[in-house]
C-alpha atoms as a PDB file:
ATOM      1  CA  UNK A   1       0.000   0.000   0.000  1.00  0.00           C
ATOM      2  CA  UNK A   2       1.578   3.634  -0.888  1.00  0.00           C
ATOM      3  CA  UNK A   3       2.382   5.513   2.322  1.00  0.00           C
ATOM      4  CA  UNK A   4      -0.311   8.684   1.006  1.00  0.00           C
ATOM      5  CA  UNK A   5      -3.090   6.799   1.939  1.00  0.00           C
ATOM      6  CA  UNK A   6      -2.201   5.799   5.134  1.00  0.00           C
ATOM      7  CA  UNK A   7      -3.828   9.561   6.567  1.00  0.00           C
ATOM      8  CA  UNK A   8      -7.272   8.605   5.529  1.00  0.00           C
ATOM      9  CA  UNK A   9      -6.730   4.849   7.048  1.00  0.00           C
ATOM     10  CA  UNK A  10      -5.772   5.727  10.021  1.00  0.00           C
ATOM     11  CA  UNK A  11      -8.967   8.520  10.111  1.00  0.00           C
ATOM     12  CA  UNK A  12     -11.193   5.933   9.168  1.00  0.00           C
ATOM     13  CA  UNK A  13      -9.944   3.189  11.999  1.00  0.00           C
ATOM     14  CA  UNK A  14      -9.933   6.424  14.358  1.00  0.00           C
ATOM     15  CA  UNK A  15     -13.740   7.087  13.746  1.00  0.00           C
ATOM     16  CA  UNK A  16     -14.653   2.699  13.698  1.00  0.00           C
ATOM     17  CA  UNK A  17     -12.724   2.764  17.067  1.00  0.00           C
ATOM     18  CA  UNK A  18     -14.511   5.953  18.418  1.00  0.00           C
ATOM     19  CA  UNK A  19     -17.784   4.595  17.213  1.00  0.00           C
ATOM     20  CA  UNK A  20     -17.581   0.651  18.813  1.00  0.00           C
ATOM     21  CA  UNK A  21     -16.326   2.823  22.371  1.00  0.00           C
ATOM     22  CA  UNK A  22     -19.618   4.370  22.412  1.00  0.00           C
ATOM     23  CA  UNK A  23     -21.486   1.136  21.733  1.00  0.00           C
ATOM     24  CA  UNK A  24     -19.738  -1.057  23.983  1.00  0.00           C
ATOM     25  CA  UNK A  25     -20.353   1.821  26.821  1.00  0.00           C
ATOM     26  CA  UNK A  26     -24.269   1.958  26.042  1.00  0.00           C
ATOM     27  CA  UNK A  27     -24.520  -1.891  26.325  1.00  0.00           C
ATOM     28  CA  UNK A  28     -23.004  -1.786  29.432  1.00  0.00           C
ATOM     29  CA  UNK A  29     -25.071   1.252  31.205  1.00  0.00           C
ATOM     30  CA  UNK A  30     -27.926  -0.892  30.188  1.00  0.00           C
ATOM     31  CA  UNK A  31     -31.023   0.211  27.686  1.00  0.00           C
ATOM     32  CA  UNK A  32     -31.926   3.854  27.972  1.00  0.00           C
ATOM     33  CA  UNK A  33     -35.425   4.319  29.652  1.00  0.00           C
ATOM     34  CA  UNK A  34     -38.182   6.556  27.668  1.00  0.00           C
ATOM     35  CA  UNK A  35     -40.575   8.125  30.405  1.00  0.00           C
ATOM     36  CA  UNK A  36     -44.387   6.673  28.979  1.00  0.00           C
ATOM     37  CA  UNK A  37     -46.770   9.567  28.801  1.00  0.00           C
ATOM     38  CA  UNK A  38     -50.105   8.942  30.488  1.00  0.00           C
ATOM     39  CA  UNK A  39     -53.482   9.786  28.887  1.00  0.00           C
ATOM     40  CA  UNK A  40     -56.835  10.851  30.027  1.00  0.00           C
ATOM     41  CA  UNK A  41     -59.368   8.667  28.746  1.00  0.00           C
ATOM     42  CA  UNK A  42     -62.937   8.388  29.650  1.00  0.00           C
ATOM     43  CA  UNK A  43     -63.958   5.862  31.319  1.00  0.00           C
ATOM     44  CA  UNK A  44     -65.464   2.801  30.043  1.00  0.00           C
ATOM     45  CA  UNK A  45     -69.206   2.472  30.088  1.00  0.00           C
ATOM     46  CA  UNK A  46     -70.897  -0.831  29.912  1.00  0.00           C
ATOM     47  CA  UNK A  47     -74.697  -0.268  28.339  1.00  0.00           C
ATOM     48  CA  UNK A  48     -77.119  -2.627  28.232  1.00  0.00           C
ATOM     49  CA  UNK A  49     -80.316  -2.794  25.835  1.00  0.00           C
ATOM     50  CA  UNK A  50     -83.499  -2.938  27.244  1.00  0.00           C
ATOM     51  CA  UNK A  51     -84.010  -6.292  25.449  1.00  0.00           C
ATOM     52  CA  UNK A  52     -81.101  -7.399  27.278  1.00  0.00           C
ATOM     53  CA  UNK A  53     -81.627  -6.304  30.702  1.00  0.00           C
ATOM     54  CA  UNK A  54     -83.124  -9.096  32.959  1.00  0.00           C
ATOM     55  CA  UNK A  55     -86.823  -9.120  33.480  1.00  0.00           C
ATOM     56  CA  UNK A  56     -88.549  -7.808  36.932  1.00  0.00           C
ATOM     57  CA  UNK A  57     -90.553  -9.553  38.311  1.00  0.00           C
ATOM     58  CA  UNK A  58     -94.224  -8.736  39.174  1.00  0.00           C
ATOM     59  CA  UNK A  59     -94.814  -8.318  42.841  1.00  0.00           C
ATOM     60  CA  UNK A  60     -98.431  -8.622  43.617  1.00  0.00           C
ATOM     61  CA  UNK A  61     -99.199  -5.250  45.718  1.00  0.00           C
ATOM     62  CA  UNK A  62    -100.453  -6.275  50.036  1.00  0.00           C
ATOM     63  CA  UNK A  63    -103.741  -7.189  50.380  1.00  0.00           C
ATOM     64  CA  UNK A  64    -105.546  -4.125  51.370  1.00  0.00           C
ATOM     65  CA  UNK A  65    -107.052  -3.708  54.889  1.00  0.00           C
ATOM     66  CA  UNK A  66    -110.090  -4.854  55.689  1.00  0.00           C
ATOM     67  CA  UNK A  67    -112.633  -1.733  54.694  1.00  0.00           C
ATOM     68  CA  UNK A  68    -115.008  -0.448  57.703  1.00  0.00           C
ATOM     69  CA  UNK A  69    -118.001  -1.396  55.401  1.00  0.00           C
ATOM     70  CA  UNK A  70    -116.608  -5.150  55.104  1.00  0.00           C
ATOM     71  CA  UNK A  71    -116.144  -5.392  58.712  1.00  0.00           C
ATOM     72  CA  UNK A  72    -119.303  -3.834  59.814  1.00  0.00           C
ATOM     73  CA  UNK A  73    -121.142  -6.287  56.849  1.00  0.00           C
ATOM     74  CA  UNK A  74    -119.367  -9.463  58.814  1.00  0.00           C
ATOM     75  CA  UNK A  75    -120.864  -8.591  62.149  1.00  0.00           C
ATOM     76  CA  UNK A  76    -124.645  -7.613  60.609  1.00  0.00           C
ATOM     77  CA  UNK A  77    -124.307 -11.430  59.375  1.00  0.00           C
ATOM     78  CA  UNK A  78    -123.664 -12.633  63.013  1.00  0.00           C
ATOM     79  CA  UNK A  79    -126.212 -10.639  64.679  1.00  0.00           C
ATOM     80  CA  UNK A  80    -129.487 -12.598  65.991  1.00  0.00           C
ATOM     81  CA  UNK A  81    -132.529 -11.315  67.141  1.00  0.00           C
ATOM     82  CA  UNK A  82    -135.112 -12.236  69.523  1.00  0.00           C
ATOM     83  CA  UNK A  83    -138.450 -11.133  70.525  1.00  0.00           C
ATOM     84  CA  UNK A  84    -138.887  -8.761  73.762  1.00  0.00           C
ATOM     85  CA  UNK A  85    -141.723  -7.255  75.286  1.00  0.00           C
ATOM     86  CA  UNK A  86    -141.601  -3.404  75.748  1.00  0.00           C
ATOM     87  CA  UNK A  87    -144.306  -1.761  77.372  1.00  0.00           C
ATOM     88  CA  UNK A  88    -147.605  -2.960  75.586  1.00  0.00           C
ATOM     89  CA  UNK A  89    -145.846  -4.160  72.404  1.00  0.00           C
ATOM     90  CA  UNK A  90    -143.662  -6.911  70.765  1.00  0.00           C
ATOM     91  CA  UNK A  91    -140.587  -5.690  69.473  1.00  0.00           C
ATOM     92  CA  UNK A  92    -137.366  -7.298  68.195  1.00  0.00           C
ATOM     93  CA  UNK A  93    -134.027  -6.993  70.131  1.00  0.00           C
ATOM     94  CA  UNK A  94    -130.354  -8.301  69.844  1.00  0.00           C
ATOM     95  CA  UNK A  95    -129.791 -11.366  71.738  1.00  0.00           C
ATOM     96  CA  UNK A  96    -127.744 -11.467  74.441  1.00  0.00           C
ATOM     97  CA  UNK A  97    -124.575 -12.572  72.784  1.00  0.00           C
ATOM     98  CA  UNK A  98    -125.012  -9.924  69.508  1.00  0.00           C
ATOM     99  CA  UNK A  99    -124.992  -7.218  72.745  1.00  0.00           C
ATOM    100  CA  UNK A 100    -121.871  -8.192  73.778  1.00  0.00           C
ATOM    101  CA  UNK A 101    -120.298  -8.588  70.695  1.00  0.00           C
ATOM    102  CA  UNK A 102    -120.975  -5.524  69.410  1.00  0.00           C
ATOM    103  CA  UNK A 103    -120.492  -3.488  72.867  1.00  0.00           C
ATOM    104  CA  UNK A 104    -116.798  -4.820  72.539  1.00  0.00           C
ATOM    105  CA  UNK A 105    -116.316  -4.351  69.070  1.00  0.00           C
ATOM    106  CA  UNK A 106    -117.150  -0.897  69.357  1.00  0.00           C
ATOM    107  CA  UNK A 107    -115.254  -0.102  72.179  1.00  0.00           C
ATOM    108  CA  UNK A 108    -112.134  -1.336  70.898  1.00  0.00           C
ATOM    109  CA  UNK A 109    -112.409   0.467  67.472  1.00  0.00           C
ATOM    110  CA  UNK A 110    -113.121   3.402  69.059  1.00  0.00           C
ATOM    111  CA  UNK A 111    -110.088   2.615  71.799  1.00  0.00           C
ATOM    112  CA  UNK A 112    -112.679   3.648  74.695  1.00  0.00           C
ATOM    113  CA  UNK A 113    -109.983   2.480  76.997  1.00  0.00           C
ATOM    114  CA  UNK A 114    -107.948   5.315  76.418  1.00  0.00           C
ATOM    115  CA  UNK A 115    -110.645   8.055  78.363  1.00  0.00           C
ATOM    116  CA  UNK A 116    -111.695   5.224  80.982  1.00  0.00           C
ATOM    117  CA  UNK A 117    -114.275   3.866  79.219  1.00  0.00           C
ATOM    118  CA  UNK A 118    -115.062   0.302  78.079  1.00  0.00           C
ATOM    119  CA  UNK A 119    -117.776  -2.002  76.426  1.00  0.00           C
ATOM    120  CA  UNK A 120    -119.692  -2.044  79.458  1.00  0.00           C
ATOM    121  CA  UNK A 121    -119.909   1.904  79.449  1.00  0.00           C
ATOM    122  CA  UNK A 122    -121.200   1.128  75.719  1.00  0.00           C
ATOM    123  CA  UNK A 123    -123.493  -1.415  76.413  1.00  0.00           C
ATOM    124  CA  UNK A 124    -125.037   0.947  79.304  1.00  0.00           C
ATOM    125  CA  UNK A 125    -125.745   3.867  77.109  1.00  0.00           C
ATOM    126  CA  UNK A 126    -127.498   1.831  74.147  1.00  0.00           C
ATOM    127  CA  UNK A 127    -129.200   0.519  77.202  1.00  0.00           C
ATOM    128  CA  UNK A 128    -129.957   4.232  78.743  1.00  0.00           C
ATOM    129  CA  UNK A 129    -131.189   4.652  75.262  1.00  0.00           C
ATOM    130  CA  UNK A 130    -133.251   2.760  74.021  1.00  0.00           C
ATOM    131  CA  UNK A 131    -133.183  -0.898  75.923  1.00  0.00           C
ATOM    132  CA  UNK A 132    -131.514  -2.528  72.850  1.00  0.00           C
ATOM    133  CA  UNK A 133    -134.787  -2.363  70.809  1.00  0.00           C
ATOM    134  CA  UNK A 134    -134.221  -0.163  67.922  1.00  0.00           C
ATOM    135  CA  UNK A 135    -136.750   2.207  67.587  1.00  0.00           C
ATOM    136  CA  UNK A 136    -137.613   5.911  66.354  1.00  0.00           C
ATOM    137  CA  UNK A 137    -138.059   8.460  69.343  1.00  0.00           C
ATOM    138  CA  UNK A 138    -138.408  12.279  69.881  1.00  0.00           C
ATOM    139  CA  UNK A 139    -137.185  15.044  71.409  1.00  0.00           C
ATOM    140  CA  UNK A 140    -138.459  18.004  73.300  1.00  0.00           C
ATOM    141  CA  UNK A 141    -138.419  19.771  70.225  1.00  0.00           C
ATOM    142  CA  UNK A 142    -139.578  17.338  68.086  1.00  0.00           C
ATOM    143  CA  UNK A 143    -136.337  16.192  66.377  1.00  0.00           C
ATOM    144  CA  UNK A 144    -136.407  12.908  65.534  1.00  0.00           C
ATOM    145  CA  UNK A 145    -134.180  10.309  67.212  1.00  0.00           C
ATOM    146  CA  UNK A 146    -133.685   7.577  64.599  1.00  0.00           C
ATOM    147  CA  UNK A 147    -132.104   3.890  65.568  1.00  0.00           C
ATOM    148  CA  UNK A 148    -130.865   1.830  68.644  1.00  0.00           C
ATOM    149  CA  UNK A 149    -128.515   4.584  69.303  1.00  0.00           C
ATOM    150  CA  UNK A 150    -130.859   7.505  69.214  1.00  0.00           C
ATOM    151  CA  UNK A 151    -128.917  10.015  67.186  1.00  0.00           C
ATOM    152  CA  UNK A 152    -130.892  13.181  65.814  1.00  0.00           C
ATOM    153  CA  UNK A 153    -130.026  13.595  61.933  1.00  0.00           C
ATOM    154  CA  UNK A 154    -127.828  16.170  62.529  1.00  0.00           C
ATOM    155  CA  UNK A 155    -125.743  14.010  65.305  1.00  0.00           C
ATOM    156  CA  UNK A 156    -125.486  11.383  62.886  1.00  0.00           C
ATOM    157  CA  UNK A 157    -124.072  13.310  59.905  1.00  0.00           C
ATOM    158  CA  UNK A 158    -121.505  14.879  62.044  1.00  0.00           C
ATOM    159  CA  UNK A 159    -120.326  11.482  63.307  1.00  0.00           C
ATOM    160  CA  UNK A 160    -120.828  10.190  59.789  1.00  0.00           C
ATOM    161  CA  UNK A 161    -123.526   7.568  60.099  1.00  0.00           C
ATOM    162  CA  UNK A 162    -124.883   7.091  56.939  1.00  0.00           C
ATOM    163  CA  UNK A 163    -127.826   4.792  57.977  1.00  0.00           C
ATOM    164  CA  UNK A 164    -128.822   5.562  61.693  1.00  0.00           C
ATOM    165  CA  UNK A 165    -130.999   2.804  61.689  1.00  0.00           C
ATOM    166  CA  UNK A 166    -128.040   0.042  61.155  1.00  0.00           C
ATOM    167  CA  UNK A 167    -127.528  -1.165  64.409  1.00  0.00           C
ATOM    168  CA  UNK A 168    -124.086  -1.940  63.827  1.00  0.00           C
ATOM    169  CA  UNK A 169    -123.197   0.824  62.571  1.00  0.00           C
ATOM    170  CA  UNK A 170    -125.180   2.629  64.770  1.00  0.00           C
ATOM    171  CA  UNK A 171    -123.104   1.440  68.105  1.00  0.00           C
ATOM    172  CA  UNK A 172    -120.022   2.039  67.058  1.00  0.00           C
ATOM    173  CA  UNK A 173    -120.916   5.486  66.316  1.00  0.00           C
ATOM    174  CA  UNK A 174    -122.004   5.998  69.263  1.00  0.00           C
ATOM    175  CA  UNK A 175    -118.747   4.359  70.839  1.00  0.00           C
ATOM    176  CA  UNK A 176    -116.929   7.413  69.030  1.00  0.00           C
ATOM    177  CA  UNK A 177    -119.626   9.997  70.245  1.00  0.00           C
ATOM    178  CA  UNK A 178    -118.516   8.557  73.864  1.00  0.00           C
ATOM    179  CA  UNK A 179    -115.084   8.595  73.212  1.00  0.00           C
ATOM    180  CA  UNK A 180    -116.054  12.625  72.926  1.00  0.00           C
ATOM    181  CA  UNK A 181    -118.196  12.964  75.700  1.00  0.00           C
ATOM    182  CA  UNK A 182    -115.669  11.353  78.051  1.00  0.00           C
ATOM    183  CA  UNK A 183    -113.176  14.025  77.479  1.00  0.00           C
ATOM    184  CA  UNK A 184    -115.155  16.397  77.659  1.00  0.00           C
ATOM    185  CA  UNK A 185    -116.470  15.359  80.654  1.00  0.00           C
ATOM    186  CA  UNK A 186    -112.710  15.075  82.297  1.00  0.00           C
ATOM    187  CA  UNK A 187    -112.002  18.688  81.221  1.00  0.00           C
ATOM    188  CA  UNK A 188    -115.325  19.133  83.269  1.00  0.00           C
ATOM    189  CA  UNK A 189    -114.553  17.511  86.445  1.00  0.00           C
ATOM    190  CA  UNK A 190    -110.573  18.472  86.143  1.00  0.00           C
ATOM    191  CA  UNK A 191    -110.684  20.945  89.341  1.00  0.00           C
ATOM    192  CA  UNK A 192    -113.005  19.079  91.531  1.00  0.00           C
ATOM    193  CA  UNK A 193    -110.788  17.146  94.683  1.00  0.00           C
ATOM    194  CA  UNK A 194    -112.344  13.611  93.899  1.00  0.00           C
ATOM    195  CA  UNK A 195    -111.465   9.985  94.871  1.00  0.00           C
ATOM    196  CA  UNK A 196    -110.599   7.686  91.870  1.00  0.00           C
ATOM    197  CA  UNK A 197    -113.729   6.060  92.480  1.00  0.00           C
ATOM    198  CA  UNK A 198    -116.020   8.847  92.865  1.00  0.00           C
ATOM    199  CA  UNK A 199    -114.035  10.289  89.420  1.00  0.00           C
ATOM    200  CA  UNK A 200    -114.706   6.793  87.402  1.00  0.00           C
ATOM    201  CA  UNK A 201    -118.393   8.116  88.442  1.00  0.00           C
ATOM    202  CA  UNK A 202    -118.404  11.783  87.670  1.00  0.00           C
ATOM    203  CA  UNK A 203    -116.222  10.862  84.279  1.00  0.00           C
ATOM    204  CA  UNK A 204    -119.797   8.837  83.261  1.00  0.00           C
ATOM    205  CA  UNK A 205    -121.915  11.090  84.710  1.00  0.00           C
ATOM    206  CA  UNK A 206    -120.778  13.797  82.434  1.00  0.00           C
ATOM    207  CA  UNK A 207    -120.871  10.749  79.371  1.00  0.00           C
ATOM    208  CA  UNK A 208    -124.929  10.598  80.121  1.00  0.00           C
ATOM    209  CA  UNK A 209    -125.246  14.656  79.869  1.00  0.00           C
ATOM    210  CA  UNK A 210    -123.629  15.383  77.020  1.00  0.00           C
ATOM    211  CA  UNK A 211    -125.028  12.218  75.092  1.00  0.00           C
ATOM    212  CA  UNK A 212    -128.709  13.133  76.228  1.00  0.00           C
ATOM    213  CA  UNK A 213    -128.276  17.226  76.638  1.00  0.00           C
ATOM    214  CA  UNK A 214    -127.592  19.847  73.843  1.00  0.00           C
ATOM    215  CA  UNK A 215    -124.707  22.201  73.968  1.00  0.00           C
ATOM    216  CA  UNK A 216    -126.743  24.457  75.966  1.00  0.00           C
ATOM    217  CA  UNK A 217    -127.896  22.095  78.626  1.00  0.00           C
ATOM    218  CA  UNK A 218    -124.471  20.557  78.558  1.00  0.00           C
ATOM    219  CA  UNK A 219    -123.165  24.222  79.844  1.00  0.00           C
ATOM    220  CA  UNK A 220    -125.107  23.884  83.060  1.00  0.00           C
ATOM    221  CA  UNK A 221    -123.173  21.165  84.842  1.00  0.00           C
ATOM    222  CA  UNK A 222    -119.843  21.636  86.858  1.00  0.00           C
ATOM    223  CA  UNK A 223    -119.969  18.221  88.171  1.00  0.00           C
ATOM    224  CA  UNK A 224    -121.258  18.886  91.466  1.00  0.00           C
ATOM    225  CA  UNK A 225    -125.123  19.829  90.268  1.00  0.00           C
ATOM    226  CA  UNK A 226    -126.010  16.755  88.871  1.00  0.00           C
ATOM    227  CA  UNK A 227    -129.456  16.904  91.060  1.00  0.00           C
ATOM    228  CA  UNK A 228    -130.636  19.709  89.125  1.00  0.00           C
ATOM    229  CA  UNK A 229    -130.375  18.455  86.064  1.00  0.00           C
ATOM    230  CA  UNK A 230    -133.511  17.071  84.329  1.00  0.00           C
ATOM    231  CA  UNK A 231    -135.486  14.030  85.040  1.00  0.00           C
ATOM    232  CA  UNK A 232    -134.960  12.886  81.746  1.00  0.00           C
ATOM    233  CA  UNK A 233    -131.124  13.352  81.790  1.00  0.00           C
ATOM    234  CA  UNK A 234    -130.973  11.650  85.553  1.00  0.00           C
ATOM    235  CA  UNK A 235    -132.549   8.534  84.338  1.00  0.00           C
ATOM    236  CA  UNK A 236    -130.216   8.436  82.067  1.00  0.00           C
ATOM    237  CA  UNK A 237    -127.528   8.448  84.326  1.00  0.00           C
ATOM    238  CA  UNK A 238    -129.401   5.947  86.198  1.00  0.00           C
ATOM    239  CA  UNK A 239    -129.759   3.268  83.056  1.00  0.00           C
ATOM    240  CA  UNK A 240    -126.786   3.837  81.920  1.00  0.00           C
ATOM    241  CA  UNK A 241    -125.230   2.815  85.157  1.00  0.00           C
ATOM    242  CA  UNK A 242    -127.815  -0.114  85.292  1.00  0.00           C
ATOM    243  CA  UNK A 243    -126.942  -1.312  81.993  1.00  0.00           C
ATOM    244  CA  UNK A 244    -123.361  -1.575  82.318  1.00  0.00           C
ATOM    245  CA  UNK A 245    -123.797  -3.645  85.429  1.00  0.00           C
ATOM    246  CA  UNK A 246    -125.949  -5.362  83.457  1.00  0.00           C
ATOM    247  CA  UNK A 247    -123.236  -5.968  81.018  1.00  0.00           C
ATOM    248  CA  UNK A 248    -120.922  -7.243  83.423  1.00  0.00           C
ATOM    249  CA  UNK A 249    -123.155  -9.894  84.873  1.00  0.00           C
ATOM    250  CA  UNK A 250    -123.395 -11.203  81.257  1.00  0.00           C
ATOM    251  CA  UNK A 251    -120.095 -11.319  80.493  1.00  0.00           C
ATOM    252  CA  UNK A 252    -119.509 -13.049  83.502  1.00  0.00           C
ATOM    253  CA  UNK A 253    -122.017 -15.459  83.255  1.00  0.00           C
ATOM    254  CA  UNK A 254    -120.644 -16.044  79.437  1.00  0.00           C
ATOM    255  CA  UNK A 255    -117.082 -16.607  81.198  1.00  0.00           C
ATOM    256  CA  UNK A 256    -118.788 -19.792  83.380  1.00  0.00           C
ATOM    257  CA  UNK A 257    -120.626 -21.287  81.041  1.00  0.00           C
END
C-alpha cells in the first residue's frame, strides 16, 4: 500500500474505534429508559339494551285492609234477634250474645280504653237509650231520634252515620260519640278534689249529659249539680249505670258457662 493513503486509514480506523467505544459503553449502562406519557381517557361504560336487561318480576301489591263497610257487613251477618216485650208491644231486640259482641267491638275500634271507658260503658248507654230495641223516638223539640242509638239527623251526619238505623253501625258510632263525651267530661270535672272512684263516676256522669243534653244544657253542669239536672237526663244516668252492670253480669255469666 503507498504511504499517502495511510492519513485517511488511520482517520477511518480512528472514527470505527470511536464509534464501537460508544457502543460497547451503552450496552453496558444498560437500555436507555423513555418516560411513557399517560393519557386521560374516559372511562369505560358498559350499556345494556333494554331487550337485554333481565326481566322484573311482578310483585303482587299487600292485600288491602279490611274496609269499615266489610267489617261492619261481617258482624250484621252474626247478629241474631229475639223477641222482647216493651211496654204494651212486641218488638225485636239483639240477643244477648249480639250485645256483647258488638259493645266490645265498638269499644275497641273506638279505643274507649284510652278516656276510661269500656264495652260495658257502651253497652249501658245503648241501654240508657233505648233498651236494645231499635226504635224511632223524639225530642223536646220534636227532632227525631232515629235507631238503637238515638242520634238526631244532625248528630249522625256529624259522626258520619250514613244509615242511623243500622244497628251496627249505629253502636259504634255511638262508641266514638262517647269517646267525645268522656273528654269532655274530664275537662269538666278536672278541678273538683275527687277519689278515683267517685271520678270513674263523675267521668260517666258527664258521658250521660252530654249524650242526652244539647250544647246548651251541657253548659249547666260543673260536676257537682247533677241533682238539678232534668229528670230525663238523671234517668239516664241511672240506666246507663244499670246497663253496664248489666253488662258485666253477662259477660260473667258467658265466662262460666
Amino acid at each position: 500500500m503507498r504511504r499517502q493513503y495511510w492519513p485517511v486509514l488511520w482517520g477511518i480506523a480512528g472514527f470505527v474505534t470511536v464509534g464501537l467505544a460508544c457502543l460497547i459503553a451503552r450496552e453496558i449502562r444498560g437500555p436507555r429508559h423513555v418516560p411513557v406519557q399517560l393519557v386521560d381517557r374516559p372511562p369505560v361504560v358498559l350499556q345494556l339494551s333494554i331487550a337485554a336487561a333481565p326481566a322484573v318480576a311482578q310483585v303482587e301489591p299487600a292485600p288491602a285492609a279490611e274496609t269499615e263497610d266489610g267489617y261492619y257487613e261481617k258482624m250484621r251477618a252474626s247478629v241474631r234477634w229475639v223477641q222482647t216485650r216493651l211496654g204494651n208491644a212486641e218488638h225485636i231486640t239483639p240477643d244477648n250474645e249480639t250485645r256483647l259482641a258488638l259493645a266490645k267491638s265498638a269499644a275497641q275500634r273506638a279505643r274507649l280504653d284510652e278516656v276510661g271507658l269500656s264495652y260495658r260503658d257502651v253497652y249501658g248507654i245503648i241501654n240508657a237509650e233505648t233498651s236494645w230495641v231499635p226504635r224511632t223516638g223524639q225530642s223536646r223539640n220534636g227532632t227525631p231520634n232515629l235507631g238503637i242509638a238515638q242520634f238526631e239527623p244532625a248528630t249522625a251526619r256529624a259522626l258520619g252515620v250514613r244509615n242511623p238505623e243500622d244497628m251496627v253501625e249505629a253502636v259504634h258510632a255511638a262508641a266514638r260519640h262517647m269517646k267525645e263525651a268522656a273528654l269532655w267530661s274530664a275537662d269538666r270535672i278536672a278541678g273538683l278534689k275527687l277519689g278515683s272512684v267517685e271520678r270513674a263516676t263523675k267521668l260517666r256522669e258527664g258521658v250521660s249529659i252530654y249524650y242526652n243534653l244539647s250544647s246548651r244544657g251541657r253548659a249547666a253542669w260543673n260536676g257537682r249539680n247533677t241533682g238539678q239536672l232534668p229528670a230525663e237526663t238523671q234517668r239516664h244516668i241511672v240506666n246507663a249505670r244499670i246497663g253496664a252492670q248489666e253488662a258485666a253480669l253477662l259477660e260473667a255469666s258467658s265466662s262460666g258457662s
